[in-house]
N, C-alpha and C. Protein backbone atom coordinates (compact mmCIF):
# COMPACT_ATOMS: atom_id res chain seq x y z
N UNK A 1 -40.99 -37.33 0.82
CA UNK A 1 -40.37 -36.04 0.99
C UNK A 1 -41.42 -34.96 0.80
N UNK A 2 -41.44 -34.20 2.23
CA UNK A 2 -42.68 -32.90 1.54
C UNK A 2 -42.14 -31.77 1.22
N UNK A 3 -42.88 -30.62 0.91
CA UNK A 3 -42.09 -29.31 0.55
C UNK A 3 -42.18 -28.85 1.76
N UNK A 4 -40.72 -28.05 1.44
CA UNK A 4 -40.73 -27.35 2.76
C UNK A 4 -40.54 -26.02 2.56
N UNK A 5 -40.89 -25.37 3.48
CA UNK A 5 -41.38 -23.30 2.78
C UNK A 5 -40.66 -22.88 3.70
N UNK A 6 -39.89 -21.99 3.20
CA UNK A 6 -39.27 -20.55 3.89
C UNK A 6 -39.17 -19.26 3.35
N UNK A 7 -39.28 -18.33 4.47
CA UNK A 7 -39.48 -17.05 3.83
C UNK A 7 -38.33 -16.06 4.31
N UNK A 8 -37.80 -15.35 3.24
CA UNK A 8 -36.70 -14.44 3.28
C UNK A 8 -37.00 -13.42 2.62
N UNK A 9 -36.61 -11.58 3.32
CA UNK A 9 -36.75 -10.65 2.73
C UNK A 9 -35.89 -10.34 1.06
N UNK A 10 -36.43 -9.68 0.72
CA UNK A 10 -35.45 -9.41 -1.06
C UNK A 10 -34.20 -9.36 -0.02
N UNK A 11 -33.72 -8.26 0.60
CA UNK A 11 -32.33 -8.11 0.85
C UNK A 11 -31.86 -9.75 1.15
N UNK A 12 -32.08 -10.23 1.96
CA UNK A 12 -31.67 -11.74 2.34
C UNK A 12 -31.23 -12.68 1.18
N UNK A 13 -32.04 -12.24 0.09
CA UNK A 13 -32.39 -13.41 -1.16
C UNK A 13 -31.30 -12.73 -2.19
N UNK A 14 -31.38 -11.28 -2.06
CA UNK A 14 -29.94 -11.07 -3.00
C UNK A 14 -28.36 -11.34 -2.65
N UNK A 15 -28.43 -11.21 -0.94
CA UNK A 15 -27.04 -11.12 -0.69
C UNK A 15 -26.87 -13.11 -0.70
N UNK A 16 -27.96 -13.81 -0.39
CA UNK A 16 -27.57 -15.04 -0.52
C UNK A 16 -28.13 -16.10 -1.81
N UNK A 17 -27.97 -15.38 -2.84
CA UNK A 17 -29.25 -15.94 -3.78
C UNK A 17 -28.75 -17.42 -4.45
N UNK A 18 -27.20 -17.61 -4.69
CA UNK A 18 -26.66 -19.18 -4.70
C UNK A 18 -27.47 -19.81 -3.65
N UNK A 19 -26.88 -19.55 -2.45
CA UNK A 19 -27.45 -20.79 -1.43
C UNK A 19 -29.05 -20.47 -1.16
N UNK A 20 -29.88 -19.74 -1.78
CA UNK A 20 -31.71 -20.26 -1.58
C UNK A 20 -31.58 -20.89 -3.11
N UNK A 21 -30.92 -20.96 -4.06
CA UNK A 21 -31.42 -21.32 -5.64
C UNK A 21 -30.84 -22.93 -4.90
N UNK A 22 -30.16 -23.24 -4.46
CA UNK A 22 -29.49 -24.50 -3.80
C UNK A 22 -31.01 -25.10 -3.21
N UNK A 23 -31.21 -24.24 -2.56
CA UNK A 23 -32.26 -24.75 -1.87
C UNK A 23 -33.64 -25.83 -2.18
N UNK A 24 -34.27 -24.10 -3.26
CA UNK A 24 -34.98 -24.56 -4.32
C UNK A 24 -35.21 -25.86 -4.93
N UNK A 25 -33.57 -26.09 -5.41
CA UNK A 25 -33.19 -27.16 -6.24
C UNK A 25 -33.49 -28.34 -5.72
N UNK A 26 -33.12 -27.94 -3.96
CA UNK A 26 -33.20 -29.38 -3.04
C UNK A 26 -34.98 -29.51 -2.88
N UNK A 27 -36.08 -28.46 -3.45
CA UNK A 27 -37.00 -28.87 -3.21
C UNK A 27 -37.92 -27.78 -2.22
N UNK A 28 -37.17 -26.78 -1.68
CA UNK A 28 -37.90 -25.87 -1.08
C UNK A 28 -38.43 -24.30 -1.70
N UNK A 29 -39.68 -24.22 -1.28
CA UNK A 29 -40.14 -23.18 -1.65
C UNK A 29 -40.11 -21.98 -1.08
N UNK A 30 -39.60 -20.71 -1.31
CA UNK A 30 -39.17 -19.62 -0.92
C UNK A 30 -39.99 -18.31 -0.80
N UNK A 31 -40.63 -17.74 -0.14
CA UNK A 31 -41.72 -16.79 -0.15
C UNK A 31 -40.48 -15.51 0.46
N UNK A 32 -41.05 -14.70 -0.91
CA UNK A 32 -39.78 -13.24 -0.66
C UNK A 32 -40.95 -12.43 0.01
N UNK A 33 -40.38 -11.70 0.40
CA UNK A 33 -41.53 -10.41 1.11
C UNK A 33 -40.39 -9.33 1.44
N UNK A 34 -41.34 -8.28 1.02
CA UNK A 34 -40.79 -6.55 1.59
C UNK A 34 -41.64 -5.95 2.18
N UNK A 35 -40.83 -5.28 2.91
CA UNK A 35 -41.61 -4.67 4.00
C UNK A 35 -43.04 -5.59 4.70
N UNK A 36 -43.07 -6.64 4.59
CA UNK A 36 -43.83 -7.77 5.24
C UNK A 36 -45.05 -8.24 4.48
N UNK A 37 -44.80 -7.33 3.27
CA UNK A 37 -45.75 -7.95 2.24
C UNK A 37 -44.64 -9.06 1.11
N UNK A 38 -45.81 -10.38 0.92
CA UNK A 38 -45.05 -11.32 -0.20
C UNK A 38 -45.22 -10.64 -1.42
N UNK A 39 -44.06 -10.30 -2.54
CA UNK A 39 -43.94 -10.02 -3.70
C UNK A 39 -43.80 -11.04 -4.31
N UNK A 40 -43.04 -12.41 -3.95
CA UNK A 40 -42.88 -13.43 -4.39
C UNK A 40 -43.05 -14.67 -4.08
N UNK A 41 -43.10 -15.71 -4.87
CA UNK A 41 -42.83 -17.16 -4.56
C UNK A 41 -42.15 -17.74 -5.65
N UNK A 42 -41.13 -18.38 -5.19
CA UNK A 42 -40.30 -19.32 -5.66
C UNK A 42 -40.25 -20.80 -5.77
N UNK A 43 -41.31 -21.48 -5.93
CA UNK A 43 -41.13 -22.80 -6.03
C UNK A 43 -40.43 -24.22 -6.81
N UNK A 44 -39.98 -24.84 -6.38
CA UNK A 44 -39.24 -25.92 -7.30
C UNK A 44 -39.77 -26.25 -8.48
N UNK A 45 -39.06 -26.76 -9.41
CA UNK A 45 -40.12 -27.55 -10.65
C UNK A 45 -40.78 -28.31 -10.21
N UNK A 46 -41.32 -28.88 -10.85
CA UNK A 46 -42.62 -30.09 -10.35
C UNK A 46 -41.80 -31.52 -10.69
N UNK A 47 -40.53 -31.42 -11.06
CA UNK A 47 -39.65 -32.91 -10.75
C UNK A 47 -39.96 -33.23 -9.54
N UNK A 48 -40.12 -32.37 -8.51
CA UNK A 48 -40.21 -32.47 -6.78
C UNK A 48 -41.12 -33.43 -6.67
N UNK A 49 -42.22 -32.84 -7.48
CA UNK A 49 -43.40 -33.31 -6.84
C UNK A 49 -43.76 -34.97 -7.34
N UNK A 50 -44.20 -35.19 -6.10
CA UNK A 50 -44.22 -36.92 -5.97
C UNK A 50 -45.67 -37.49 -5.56
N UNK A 51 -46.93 -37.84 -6.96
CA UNK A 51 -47.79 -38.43 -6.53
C UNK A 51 -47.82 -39.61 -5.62
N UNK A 52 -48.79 -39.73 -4.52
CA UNK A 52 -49.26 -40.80 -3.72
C UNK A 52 -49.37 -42.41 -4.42
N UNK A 53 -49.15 -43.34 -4.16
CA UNK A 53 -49.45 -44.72 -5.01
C UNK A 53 -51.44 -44.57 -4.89
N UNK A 54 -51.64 -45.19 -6.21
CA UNK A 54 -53.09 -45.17 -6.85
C UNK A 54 -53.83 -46.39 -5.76
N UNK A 55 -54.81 -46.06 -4.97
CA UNK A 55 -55.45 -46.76 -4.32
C UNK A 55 -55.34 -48.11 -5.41
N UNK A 56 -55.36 -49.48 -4.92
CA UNK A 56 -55.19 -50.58 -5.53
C UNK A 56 -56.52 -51.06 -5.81
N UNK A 57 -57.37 -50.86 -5.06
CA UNK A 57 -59.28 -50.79 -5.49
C UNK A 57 -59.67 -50.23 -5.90
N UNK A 58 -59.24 -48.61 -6.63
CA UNK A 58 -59.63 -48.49 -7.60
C UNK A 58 -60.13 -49.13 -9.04
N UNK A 59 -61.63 -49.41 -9.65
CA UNK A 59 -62.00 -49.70 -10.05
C UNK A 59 -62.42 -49.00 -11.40
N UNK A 60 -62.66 -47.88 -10.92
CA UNK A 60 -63.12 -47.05 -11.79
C UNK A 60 -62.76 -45.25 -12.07
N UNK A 61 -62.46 -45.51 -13.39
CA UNK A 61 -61.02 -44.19 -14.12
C UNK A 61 -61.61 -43.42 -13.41
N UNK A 62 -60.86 -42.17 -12.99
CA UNK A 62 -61.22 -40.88 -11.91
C UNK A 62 -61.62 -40.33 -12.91
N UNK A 63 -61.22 -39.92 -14.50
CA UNK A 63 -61.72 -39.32 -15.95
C UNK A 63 -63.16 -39.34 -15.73
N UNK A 64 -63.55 -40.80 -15.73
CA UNK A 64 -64.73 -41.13 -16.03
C UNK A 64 -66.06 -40.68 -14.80
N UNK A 65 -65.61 -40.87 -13.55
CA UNK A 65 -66.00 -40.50 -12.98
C UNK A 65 -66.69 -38.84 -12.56
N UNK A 66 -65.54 -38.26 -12.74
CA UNK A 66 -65.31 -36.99 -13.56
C UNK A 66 -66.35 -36.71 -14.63
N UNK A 67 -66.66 -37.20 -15.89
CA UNK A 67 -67.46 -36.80 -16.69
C UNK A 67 -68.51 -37.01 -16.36
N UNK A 68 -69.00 -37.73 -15.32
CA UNK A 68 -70.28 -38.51 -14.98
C UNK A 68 -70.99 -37.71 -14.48
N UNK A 69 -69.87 -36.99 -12.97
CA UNK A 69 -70.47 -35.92 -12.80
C UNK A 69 -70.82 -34.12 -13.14
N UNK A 70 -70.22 -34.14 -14.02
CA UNK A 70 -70.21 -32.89 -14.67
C UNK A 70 -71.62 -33.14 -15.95
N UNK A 71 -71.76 -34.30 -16.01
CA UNK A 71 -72.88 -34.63 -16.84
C UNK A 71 -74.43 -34.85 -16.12
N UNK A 72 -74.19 -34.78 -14.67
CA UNK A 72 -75.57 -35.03 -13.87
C UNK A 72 -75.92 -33.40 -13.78
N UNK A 73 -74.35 -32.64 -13.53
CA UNK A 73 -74.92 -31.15 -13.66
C UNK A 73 -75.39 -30.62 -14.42
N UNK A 74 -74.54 -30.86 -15.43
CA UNK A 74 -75.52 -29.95 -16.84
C UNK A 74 -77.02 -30.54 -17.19
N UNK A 75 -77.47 -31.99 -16.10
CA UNK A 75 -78.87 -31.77 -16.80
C UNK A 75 -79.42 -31.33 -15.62
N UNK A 76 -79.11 -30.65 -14.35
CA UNK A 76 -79.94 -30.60 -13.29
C UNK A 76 -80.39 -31.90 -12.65
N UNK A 77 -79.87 -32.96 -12.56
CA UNK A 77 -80.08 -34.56 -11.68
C UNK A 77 -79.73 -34.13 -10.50
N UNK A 78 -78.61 -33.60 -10.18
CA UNK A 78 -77.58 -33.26 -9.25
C UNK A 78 -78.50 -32.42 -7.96
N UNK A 79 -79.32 -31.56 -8.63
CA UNK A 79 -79.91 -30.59 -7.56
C UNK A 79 -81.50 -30.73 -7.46
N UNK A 80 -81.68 -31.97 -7.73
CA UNK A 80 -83.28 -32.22 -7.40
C UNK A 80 -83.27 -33.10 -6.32
């Protein structure tokens, strides 16, 4: 299931604000705008959100990997 985005002016979002909070709930994200500028975004909780399954060959912690390279930077390895 992906997110799905729609955009409604404030007036739109007050006179119907049950059925976009419905929405929400079902997972969609709501971009308010006035006068054609966005004032807002409304997005679902992150219950929505649904990581990918972990490559099965993964071998090695993404953490670790991660520190490995943040550790070649701080000595300058990285840019020689």
């Amino acid at each position: 299931m992906g997110v799905t985005s729609k955009t409604v002016t404030v007036d739109e979002l007050g006179e119907h604000l049950e059925q976009y909070f419905a929405e929400i709930r079902e997972g969609t994200r709501i971009e308010v705008v006035d006068g054609g500028e966005t004032v807002a975004t409304i997005i679902p909780p992150l219950k929505f959100f649904k990581p990918g399954p972990r490559p099965k060959n993964l071998e090695t912690d993404p953490a670790e990997m991660i520190i490995a390279e943040r550790e070649r930077e701080r000595s300058g390895e990285k840019y020689k």
